[in-house]
Protein backbone atom coordinates (compact mmCIF):
# COMPACT_ATOMS: atom_id res chain seq x y z
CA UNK A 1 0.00 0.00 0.00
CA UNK A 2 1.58 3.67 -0.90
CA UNK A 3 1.09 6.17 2.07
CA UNK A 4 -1.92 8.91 1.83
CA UNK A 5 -0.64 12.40 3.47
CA UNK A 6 -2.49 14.24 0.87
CA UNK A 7 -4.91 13.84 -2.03
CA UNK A 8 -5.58 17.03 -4.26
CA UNK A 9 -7.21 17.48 -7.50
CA UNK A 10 -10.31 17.61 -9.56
CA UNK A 11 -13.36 16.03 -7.62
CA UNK A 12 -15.89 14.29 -9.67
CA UNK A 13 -18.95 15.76 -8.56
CA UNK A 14 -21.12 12.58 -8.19
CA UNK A 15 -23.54 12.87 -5.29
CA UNK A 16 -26.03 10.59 -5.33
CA UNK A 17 -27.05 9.21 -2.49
CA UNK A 18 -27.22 5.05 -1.55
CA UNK A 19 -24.98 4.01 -4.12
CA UNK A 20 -24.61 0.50 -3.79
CA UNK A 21 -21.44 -1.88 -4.79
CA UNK A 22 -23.85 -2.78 -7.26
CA UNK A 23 -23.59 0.59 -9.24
CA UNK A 24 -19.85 0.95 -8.16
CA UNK A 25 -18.97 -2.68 -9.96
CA UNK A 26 -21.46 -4.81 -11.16
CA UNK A 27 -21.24 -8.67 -10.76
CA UNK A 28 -20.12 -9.36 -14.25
CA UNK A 29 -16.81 -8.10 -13.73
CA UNK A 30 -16.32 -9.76 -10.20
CA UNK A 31 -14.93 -13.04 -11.96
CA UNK A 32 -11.73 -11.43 -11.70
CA UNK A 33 -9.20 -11.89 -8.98
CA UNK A 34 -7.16 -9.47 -10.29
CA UNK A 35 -7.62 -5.38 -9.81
CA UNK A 36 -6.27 -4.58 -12.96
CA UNK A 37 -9.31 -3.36 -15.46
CA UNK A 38 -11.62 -2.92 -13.15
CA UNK A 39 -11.82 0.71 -13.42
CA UNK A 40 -13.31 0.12 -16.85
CA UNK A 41 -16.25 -1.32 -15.31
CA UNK A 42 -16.58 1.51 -12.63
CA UNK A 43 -19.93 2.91 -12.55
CA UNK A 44 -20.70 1.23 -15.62
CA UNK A 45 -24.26 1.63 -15.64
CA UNK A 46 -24.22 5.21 -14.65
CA UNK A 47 -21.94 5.82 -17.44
CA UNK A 48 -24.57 4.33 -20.00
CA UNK A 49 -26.64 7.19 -19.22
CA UNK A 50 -25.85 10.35 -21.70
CA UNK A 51 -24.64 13.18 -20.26
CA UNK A 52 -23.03 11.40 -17.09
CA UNK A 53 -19.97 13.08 -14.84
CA UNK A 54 -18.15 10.33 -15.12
CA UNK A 55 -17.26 10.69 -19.02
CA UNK A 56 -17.41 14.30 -19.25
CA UNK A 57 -13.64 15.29 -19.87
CA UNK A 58 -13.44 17.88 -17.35
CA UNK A 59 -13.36 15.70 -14.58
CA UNK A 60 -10.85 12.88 -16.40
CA UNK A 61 -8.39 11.55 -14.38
CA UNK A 62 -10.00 13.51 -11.20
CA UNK A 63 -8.44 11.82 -7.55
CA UNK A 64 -11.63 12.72 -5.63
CA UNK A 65 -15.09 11.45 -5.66
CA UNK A 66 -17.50 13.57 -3.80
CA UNK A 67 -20.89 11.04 -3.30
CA UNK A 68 -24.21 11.03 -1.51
CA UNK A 69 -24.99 9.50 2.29
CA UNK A 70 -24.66 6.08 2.50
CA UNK A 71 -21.93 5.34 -0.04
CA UNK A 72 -21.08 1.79 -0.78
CA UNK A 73 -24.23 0.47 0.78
CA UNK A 74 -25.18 -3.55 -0.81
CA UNK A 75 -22.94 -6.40 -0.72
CA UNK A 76 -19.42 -6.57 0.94
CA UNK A 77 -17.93 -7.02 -2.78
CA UNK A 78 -14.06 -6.11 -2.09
CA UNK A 79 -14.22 -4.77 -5.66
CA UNK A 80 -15.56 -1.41 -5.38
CA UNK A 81 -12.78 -0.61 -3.77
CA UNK A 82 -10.65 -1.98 -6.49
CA UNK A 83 -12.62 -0.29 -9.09
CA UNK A 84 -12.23 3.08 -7.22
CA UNK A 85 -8.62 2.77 -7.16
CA UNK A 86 -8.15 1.33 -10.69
CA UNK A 87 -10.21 4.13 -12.21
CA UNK A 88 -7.84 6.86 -9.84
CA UNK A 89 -9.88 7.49 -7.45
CA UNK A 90 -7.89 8.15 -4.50
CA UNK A 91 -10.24 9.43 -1.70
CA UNK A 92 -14.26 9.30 -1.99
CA UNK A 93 -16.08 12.40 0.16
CA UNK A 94 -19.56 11.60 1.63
CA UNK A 95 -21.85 12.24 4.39
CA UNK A 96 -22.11 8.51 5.76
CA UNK A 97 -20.37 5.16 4.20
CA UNK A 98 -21.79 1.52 4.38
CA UNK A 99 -19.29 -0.20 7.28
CA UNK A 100 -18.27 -2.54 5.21
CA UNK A 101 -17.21 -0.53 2.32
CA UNK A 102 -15.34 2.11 4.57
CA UNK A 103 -13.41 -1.10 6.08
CA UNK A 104 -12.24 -2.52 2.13
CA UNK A 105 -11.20 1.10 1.19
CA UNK A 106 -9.00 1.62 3.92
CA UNK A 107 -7.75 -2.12 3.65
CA UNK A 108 -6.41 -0.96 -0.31
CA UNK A 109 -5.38 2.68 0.42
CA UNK A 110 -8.55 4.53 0.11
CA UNK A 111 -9.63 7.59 1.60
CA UNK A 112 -13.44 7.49 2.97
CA UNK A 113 -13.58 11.30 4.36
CA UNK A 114 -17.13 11.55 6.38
CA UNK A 115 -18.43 15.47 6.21
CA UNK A 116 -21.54 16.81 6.80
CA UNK A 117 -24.06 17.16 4.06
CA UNK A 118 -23.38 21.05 4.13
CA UNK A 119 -19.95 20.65 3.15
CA UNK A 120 -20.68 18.36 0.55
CA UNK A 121 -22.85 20.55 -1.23
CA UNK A 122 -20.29 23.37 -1.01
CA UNK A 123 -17.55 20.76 -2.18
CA UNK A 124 -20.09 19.75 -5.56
CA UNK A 125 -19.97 23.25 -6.15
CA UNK A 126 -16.28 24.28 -6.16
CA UNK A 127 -15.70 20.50 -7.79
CA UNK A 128 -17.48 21.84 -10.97
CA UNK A 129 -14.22 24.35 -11.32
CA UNK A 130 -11.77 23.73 -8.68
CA UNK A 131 -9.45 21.66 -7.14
CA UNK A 132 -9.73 20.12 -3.93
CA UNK A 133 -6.87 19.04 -1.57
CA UNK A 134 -7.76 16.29 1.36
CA UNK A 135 -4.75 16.37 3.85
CA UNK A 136 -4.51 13.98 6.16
CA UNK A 137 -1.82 15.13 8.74
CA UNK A 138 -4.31 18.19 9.40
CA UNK A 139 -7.44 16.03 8.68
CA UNK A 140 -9.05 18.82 6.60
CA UNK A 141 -10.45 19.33 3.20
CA UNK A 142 -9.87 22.55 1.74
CA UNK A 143 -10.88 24.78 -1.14
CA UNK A 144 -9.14 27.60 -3.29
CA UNK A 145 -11.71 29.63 -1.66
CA UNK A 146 -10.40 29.66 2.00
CA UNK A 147 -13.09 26.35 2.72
CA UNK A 148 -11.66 24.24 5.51
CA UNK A 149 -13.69 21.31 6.76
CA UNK A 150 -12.62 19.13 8.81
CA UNK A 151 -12.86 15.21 9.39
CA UNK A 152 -12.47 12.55 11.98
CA UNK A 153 -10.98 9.37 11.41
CA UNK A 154 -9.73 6.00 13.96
CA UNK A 155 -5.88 7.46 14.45
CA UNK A 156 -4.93 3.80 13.57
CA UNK A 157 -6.17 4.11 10.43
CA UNK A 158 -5.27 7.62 9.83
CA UNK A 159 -1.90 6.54 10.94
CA UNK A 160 -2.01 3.46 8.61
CA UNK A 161 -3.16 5.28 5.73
CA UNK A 162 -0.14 8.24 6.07
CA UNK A 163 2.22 5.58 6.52
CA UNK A 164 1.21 3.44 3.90
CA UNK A 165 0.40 0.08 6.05
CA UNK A 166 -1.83 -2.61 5.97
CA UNK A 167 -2.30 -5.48 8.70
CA UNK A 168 -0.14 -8.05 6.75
CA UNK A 169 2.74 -5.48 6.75
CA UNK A 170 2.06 -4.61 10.58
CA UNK A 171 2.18 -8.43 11.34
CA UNK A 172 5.50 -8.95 9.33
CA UNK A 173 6.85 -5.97 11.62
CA UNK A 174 6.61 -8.00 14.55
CA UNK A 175 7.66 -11.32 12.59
CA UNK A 176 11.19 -11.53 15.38
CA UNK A 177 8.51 -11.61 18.17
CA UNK A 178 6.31 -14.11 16.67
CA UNK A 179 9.29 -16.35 15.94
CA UNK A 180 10.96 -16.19 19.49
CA UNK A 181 6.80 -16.55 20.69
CA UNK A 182 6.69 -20.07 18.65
CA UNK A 183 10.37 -21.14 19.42
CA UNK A 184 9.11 -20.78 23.03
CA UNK A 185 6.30 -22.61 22.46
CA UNK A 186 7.89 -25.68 20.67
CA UNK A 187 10.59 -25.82 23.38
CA UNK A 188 8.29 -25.85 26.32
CA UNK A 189 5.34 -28.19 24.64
CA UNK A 190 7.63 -30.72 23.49
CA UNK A 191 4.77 -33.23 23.50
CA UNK A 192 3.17 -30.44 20.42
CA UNK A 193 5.94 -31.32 18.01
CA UNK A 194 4.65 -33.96 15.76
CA UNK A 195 6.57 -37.27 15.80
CA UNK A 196 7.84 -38.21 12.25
CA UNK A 197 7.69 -42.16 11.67
């Protein structure tokens, strides 16, 4: 995982509200185990639709999503997230995320940035010209026009996310303990070892 201090950028101004995994990626393209490509299927059915934000050229390449309450809502499809990411999508604004969702974006390096449903609709605003710039260290989102809002998030995972760590890498950090814990083990359960005929 790369570490997140700051994300800044276009912001696709999205907004709708209860946008399920569904919408984000739908099942055809979840008989992949691999990430790569999935962006192509982001939002496909959204993107059918004439007109949509998510083809308009303005916003191509744009870090930032800026969503509705209750993003990622449906089924616990790991996916999304990978969809997000593979399509650029580095940090996804809303005023509430599904639980599960919010856990699989932080587990692959995505931002989930909870703000009030004020602040979103003054973010969907300056999105249509602006940048945006999510920091993490100060846990704020700002504006070019002097807008400052800021965010909570767990400190492990805002920790995590700024240093770029996931739980396999925090377990391999302690891999000398684990080693002396199970050299321990094996030397004072001798009658654990298996016996080889």
């Amino acid at each position: 995982m790369k570490p997140v201090r700051k994300v800044e950028g276009r912001a696709i101004p999205f907004g709708r509200k209860n946008v399920d995994t569904d919408v984000i990626i739908s099942a055809k393209w979840l008989k992949t185990i691999s990430r790569d490509g999935l962006g192509e299927g982001a939002f496909e059915s959204v993107r059918a639709q004439e007109g949509n934000v998510f083809d308009d050229p303005e916003y191509a390449g744009a870090p930032i999503l800026i969503a509705g309450d209750n993003f990622g809502c449906g089924s616990s499809r790991e996916h999304a997230a990978w969809a997000l990411d593979d399509m650029g999508v580095k940090a996804i604004i809303a005023p509430s995320f599904s639980d599960i969702f919010s856990s699989n974006a932080f587990k692959n390096g995505l931002l989930a940035i909870p703000l009030p449903q004020e602040a979103i609709d003054r973010l969907m605003e300056v999105a249509k010209t602006d940048p945006i710039t999510v920091d993490m260290e100060s846990m704020s989102v700002t504006t070019p026009f002097q807008d400052r809002f800021t965010f909570e998030m767990d400190p492990f995972r805002q920790q995590c996310l700024m240093d770029g760590v996931d739980e396999i890498d925090l377990t391999m950090a302690k891999s000398d303990a684990i080693e002396a814990h199970e050299t321990r083990v094996d030397s004072a359960q001798s009658w654990h070892k298996p016996v080889m005929a």
